[in-house]
Protein backbone atom coordinates (compact mmCIF):
# COMPACT_ATOMS: atom_id res chain seq x y z
CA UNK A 1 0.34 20.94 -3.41
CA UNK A 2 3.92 21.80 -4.55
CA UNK A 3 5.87 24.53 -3.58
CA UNK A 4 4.39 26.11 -1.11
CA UNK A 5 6.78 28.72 0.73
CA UNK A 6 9.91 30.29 -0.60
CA UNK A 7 11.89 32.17 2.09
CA UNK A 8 14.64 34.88 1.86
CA UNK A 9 17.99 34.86 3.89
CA UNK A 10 20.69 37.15 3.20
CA UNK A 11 24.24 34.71 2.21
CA UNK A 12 23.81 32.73 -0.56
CA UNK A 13 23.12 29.05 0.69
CA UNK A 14 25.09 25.81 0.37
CA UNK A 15 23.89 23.11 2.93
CA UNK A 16 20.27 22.55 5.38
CA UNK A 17 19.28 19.75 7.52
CA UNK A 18 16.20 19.29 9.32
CA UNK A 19 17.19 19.29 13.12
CA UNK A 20 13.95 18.27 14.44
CA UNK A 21 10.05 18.44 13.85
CA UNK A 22 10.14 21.57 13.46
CA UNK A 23 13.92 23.17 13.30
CA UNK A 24 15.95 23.25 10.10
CA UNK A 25 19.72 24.96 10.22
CA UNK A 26 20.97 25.89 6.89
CA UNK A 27 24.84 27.32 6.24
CA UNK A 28 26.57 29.64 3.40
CA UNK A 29 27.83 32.49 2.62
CA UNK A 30 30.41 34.46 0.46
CA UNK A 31 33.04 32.85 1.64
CA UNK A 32 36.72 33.92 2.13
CA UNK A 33 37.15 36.61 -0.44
CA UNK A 34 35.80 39.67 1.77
CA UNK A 35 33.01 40.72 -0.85
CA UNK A 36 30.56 41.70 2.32
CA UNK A 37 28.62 38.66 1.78
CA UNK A 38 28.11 37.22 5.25
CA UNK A 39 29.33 33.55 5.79
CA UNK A 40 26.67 32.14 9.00
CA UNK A 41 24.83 28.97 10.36
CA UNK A 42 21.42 29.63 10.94
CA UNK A 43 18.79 27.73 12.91
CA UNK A 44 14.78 28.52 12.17
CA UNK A 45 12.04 27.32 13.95
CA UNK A 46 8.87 26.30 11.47
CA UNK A 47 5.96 27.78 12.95
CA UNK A 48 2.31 27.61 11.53
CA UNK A 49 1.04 31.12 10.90
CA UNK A 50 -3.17 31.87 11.59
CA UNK A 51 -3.75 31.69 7.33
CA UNK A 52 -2.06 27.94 7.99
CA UNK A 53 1.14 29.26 6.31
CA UNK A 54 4.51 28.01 7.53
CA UNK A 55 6.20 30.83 9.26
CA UNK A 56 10.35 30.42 9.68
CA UNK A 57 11.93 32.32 13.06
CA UNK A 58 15.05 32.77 13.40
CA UNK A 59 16.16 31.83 16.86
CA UNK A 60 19.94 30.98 16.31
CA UNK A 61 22.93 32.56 14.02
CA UNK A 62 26.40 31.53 14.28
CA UNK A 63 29.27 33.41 12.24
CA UNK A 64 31.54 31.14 10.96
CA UNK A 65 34.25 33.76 8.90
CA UNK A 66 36.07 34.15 7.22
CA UNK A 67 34.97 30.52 5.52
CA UNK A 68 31.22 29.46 4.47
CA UNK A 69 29.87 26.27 5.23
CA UNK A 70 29.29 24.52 2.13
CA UNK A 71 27.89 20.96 3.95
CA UNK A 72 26.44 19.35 6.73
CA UNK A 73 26.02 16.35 8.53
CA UNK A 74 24.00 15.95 11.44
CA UNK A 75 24.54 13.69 14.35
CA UNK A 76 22.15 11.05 14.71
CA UNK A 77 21.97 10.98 18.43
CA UNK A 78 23.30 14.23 19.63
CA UNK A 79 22.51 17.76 18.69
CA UNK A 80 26.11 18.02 16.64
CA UNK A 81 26.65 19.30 13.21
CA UNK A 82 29.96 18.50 11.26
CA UNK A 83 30.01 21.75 9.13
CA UNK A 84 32.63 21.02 6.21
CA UNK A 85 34.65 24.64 5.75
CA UNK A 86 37.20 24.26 3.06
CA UNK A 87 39.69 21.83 4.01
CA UNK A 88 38.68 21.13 7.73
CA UNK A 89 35.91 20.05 9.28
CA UNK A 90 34.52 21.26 12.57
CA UNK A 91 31.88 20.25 14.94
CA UNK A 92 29.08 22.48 16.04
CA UNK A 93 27.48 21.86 19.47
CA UNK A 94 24.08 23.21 19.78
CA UNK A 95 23.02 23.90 23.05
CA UNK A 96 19.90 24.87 25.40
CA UNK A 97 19.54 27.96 27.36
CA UNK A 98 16.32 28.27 29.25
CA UNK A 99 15.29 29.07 32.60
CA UNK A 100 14.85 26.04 34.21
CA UNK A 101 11.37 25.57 35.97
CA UNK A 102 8.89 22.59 37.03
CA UNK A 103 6.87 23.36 33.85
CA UNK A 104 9.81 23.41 31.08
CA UNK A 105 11.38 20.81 32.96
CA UNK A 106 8.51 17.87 32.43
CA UNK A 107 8.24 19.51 28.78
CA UNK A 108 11.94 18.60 28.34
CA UNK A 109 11.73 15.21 29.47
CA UNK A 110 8.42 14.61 27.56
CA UNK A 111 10.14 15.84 24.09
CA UNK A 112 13.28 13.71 24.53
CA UNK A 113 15.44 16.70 24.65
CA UNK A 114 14.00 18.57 21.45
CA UNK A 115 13.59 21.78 21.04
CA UNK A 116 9.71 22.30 20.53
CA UNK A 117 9.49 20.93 24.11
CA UNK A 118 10.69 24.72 25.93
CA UNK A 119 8.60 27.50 25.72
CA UNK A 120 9.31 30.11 23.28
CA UNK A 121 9.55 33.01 26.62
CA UNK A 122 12.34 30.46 28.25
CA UNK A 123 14.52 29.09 25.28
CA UNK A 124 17.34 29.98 23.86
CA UNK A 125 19.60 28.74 21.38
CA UNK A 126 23.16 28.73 20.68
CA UNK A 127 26.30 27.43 18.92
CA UNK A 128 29.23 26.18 20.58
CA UNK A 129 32.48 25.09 18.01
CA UNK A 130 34.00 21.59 19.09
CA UNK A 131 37.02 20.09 17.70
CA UNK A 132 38.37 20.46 14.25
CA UNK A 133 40.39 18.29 11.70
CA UNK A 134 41.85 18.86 7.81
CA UNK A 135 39.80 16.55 5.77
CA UNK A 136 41.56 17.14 2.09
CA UNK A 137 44.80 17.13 1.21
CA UNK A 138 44.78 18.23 -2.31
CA UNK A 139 48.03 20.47 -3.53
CA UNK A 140 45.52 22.86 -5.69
CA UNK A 141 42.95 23.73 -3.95
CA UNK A 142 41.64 21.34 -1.05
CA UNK A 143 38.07 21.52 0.07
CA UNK A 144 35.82 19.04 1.81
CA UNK A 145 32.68 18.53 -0.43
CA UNK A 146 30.79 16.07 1.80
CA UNK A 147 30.76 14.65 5.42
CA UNK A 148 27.91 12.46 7.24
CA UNK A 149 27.63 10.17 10.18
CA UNK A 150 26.76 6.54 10.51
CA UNK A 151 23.80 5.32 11.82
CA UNK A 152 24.59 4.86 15.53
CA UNK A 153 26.55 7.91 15.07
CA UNK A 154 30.10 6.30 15.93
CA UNK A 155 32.04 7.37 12.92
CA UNK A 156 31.64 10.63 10.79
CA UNK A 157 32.92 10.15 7.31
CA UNK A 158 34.42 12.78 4.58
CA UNK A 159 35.68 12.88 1.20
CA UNK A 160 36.75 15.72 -1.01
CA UNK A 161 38.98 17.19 -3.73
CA UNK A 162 41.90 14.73 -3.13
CA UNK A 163 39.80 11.99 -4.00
CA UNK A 164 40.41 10.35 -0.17
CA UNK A 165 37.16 8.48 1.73
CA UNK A 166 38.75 8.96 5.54
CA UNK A 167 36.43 7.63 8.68
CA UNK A 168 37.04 9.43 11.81
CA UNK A 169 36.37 8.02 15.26
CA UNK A 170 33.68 10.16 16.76
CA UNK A 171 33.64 11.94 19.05
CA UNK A 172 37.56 12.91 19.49
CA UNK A 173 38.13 13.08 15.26
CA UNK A 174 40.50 10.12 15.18
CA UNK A 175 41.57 8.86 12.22
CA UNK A 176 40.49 5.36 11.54
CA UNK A 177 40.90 4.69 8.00
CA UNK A 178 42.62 6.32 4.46
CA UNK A 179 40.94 5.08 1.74
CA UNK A 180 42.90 6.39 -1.83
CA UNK A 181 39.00 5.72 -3.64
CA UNK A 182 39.39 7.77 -6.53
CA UNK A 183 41.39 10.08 -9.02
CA UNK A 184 39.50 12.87 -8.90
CA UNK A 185 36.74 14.71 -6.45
CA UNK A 186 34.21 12.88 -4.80
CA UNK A 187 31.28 14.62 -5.08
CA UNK A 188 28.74 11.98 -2.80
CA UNK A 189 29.26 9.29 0.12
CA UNK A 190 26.79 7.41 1.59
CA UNK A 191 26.96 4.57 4.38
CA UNK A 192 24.23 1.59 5.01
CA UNK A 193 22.10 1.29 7.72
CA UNK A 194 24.96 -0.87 10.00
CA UNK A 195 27.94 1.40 9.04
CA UNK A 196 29.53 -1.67 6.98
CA UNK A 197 29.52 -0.03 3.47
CA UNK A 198 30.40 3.13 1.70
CA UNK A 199 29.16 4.16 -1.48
CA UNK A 200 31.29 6.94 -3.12
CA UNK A 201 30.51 8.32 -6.65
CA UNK A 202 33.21 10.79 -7.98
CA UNK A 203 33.91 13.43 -10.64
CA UNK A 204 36.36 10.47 -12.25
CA UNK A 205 33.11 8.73 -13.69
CA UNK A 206 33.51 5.76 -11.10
CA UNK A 207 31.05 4.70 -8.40
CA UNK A 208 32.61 2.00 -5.51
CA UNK A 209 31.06 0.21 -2.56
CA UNK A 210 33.74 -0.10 0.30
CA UNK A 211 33.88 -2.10 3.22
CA UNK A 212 34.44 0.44 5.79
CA UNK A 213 35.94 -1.72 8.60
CA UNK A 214 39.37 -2.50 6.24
CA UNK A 215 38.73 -0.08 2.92
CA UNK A 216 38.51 -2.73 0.54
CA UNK A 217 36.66 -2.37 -2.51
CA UNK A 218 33.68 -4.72 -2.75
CA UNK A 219 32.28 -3.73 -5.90
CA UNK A 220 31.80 -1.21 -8.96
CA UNK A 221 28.39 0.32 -9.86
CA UNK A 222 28.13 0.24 -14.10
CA UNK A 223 25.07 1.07 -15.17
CA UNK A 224 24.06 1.26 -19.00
CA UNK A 225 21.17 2.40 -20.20
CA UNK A 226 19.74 0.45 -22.88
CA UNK A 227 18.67 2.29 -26.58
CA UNK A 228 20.16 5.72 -24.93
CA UNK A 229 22.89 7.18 -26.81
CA UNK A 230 25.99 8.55 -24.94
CA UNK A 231 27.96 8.37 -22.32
CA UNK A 232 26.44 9.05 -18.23
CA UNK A 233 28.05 9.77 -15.40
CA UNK A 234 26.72 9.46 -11.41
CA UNK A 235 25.59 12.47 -9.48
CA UNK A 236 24.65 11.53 -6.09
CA UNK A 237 23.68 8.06 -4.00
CA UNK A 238 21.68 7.18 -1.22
CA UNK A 239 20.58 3.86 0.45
CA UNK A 240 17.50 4.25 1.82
CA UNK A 241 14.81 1.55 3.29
CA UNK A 242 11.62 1.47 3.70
CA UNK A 243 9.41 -0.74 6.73
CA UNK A 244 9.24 -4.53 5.97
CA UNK A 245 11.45 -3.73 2.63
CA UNK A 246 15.01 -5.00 2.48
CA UNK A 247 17.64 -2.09 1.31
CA UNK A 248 18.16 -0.24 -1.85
CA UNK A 249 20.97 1.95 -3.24
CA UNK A 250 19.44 4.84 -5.28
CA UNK A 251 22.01 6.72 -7.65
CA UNK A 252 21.32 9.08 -9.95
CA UNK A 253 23.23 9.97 -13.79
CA UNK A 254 23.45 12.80 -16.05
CA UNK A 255 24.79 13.30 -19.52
CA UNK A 256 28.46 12.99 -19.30
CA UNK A 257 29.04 16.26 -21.67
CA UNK A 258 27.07 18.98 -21.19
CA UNK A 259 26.24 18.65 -25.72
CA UNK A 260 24.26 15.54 -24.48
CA UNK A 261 20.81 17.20 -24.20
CA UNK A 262 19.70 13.56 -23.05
CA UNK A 263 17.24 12.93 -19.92
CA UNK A 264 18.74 12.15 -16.83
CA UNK A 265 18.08 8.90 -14.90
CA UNK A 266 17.04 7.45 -11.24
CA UNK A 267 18.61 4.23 -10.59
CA UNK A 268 17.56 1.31 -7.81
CA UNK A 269 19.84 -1.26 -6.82
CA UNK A 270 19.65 -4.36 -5.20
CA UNK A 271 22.34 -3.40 -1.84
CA UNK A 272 23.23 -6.87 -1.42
CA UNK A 273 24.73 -8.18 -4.50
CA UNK A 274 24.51 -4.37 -6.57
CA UNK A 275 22.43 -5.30 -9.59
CA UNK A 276 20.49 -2.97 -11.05
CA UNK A 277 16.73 -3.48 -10.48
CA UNK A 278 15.29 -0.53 -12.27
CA UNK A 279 15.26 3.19 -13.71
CA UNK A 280 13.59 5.40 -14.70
CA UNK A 281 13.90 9.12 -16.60
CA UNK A 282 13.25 11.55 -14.50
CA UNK A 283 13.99 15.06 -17.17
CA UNK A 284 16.77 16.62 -19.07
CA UNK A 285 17.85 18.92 -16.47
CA UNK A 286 20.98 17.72 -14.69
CA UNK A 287 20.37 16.34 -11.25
CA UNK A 288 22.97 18.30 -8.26
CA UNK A 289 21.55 16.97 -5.09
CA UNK A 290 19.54 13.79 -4.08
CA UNK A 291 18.09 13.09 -0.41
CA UNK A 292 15.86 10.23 0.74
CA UNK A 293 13.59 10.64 3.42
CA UNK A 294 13.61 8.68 6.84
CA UNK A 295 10.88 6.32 6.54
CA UNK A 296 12.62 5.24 2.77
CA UNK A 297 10.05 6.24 1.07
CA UNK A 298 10.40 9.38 -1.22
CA UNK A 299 13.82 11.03 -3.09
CA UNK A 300 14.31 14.33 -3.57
CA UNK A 301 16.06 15.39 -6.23
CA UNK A 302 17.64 19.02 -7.02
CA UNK A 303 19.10 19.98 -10.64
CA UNK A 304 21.03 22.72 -11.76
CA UNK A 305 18.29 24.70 -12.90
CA UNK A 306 16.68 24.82 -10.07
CA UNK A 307 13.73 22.69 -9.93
CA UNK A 308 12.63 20.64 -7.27
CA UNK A 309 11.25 16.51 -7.53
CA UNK A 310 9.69 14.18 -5.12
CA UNK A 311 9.59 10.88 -6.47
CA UNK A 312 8.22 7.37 -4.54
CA UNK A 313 11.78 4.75 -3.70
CA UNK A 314 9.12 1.85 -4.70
CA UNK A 315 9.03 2.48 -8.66
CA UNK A 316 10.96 5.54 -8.92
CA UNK A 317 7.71 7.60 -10.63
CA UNK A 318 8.16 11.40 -10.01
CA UNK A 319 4.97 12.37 -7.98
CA UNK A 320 5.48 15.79 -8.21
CA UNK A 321 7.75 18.41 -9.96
CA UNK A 322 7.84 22.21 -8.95
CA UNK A 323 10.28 23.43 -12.28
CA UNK A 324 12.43 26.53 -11.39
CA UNK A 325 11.24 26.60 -7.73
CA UNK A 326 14.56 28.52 -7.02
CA UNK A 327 16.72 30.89 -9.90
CA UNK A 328 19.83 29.10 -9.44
CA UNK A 329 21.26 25.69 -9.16
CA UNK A 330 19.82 23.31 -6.08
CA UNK A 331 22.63 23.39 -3.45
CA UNK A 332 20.89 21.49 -0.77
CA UNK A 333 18.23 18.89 0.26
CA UNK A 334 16.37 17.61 3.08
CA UNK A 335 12.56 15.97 3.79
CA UNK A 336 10.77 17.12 7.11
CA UNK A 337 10.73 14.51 9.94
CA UNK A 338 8.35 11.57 9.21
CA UNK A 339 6.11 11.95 12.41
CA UNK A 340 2.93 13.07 13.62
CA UNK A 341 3.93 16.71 14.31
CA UNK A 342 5.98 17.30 11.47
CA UNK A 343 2.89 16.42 9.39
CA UNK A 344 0.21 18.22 11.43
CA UNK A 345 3.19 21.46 11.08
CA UNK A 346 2.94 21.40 7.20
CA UNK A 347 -0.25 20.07 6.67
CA UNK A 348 1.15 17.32 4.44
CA UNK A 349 2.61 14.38 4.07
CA UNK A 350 5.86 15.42 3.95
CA UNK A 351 7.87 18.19 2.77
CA UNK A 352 11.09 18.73 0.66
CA UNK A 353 13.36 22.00 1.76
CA UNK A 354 15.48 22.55 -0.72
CA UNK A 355 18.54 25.84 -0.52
CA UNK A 356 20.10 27.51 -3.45
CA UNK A 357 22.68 30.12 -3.74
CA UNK A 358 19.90 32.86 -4.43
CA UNK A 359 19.82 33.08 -0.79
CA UNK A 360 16.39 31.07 -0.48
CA UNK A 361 15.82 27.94 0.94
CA UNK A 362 12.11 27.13 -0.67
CA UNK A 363 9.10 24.14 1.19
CA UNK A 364 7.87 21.61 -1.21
CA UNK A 365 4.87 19.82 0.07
CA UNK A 366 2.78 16.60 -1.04
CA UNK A 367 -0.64 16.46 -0.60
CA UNK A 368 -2.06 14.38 2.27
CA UNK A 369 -3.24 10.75 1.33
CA UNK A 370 -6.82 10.83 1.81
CA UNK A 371 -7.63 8.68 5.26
CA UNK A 372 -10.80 6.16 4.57
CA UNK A 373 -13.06 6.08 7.56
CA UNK A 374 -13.45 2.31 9.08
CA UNK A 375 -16.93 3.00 9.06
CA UNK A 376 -17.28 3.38 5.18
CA UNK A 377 -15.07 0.54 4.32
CA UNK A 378 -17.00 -1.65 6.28
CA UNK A 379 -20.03 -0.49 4.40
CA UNK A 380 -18.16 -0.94 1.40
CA UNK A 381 -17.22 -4.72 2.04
CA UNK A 382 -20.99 -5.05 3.36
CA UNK A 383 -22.82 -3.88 -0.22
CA UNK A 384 -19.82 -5.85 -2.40
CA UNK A 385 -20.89 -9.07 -0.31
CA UNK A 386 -24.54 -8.08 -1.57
CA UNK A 387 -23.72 -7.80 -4.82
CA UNK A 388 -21.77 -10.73 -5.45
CA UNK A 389 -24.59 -12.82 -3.24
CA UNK A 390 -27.44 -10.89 -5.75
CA UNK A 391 -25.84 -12.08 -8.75
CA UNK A 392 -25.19 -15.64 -7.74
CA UNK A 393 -28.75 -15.61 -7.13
CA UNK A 394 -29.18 -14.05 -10.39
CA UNK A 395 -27.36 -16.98 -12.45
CA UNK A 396 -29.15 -19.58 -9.96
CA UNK A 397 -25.70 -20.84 -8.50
């Protein structure tokens, strides 16, 4: 299918999540230097238009001057964003106004609290600011570059300019644990599925795995890839896994000088003793963001021209490439839900919505895997039986 919507906002766009089935918030703007540009949160609901088009309305906006989000991570459990703004962090409640009545109240309960549950008439949306902590410490020029949440949702981790991985007790912003991880920015964390480990890949050409309970290093990533000339360095990491699979760490290198006109490559690793298992080339144009989606299956990958890539976790083959799908750099990454509804909204398997700072954030859909009917497979089964029986009969055995 490819790309298959591109939609206009009007700040330049840094970070997106997916909320929901069917509610993504991306965050931007201009930032602090009063140009005009706005700097806003904004929530859209993903409708499905009559010509079976993805429509996007806008049912929340939150100003956030005079600084612009520039990333996300979303609570696990609750409906929280930690919205990195410069130096600090800050948490975003979003809350449910509606007009509570027997009908939207069964909905509720039914959906689990989401917001596709309330009627459009009743609903409403809006942002309420929590708590807020300085996450860098850099002399220059401190800025948060990245912030998530562990699995259970427990801890909310950040790292930055100063080179610092700090874990914060959630939801009161504590600080558990200074880790000194590298000599220059980190650019991408990631935690396992138990909260145990943190991979961080940095600007200083070095990727760790910590343990996150005491901040000791457990490992370093090296990575060489054979008959390639020149020198790589890491881009982004994600573990991921995928039903009945044990986990993987996925990274992701570039050329380390920009002369290197080399391809860039998708790396698996074994996340239990960090050996590399495969990669694989995945183009020459440097890789910005990677996401992973949350059934483990697919990666999305960004790069600074602003092409978009779903590839599969199990071999790393890129299943589909939409080239210049925005006219800037990839900012931001993340798949649609992996349920039902998400599906039956974009009429695909899943979807890739990727943001850019030319103000779009752009839908990047697979095709559907074709569903064989048990009817014709048992026909199928029935004539190979026949065959196989026919020419045994054939040779006389």
């Amino acid at each position: 299918m490819g790309l298959k919507e591109r939609y206009p906002t009007d700040f330049p766009l840094y970070a997106i999540c997916a909320l929901d089935d069917c509610h993504i918030a991306v965050a931007g703007g201009g930032g602090s230097a009063r140009t005009g540009v706005p700097n806003a949160l904004e929530i859209f609901k993903l409708t499905k238009s009559s010509g079976n088009s993805i429509q996007p309305e806008p049912v929340c906006r939150y100003d956030t001057d005079p600084e612009a989000v520039m990333n996300i991570g979303l609570h696990p459990k609750e409906r929280v964003l930690a919205c990195g703004m410069s130096e600090k962090c800050q948490l975003l409640f979003l809350r449910e106004d509606h007009q509570k009545n027997e009908s939207d109240e069964s909905v509720r309960n039914r959906a689990g609290g989401n917001f596709e549950g309330l009627s459009q008439a009743n609903r409403k949306i809006h942002v309420e600011p929590g708590v807020f902590v300085r996450t860098d410490f850099d002399q220059d020029a401190p800025r948060q570059k990245v912030v998530l949440f562990t699995h259970y949702g427990l801890k909310m981790i950040t790292g930055g300019v100063d080179g610092h991985i700090r874990i914060w007790k959630y939801p009161d912003l504590q600080l558990q644990l200074d880790i000194a991880a590298h000599t220059n920015d980190i650019d991408e964390l990631d935690v396992n599925e138990t909260g145990t480990r943190v991979v961080s890949v940095s600007r200083d050409n070095h990727v760790y795995v910590w343990n996150s309970t005491n901040g000791e290093k457990m490992t370093e990533l090296n990575m060489s890839f054979s008959k390639v000339k020149g020198k790589y360095i890491a881009r982004s990491c994600r573990f991921g896994k995928a039903a009945g699979a044990s986990e993987s760490l996925y990274t992701v290198h570039n050329p380390l000088t920009s002369s290197n006109k080399g391809a860039c490559y998708l790396v698996k690793w074994n996340a239990d003793d960090y050996h590399p298992l495969k990669y694989r080339a995945i183009g020459t144009e440097r890789a910005t963001k990677m996401v992973i989606s949350n059934d483990g299956h697919f990666l999305g990958l960004g790069t600074s021209e602003g092409s978009v890539l779903i590839c599969t976790t199990f071999n790393l083959k890129t299943i589909i490439r939409v080239p210049n799908a925005h006219s800037s750099v990839v900012t931001g990454l993340t798949f649609s839900k992996c349920t039902p509804e998400a599906r039956e909204l974009i009429d695909s398997d899943i979807a890739l919505i990727s943001t850019s700072i030319d103000k779009n954030f752009c839908i990047t859909t697979l095709p559907k895997r074709r569903e064989i009917s048990i009817v014709f497979l048992i026909l199928a089964v029935i004539i190979a039986i026949y065959i196989a029986f026919s020419y045994m009969a054939y040779l006389g055995i």
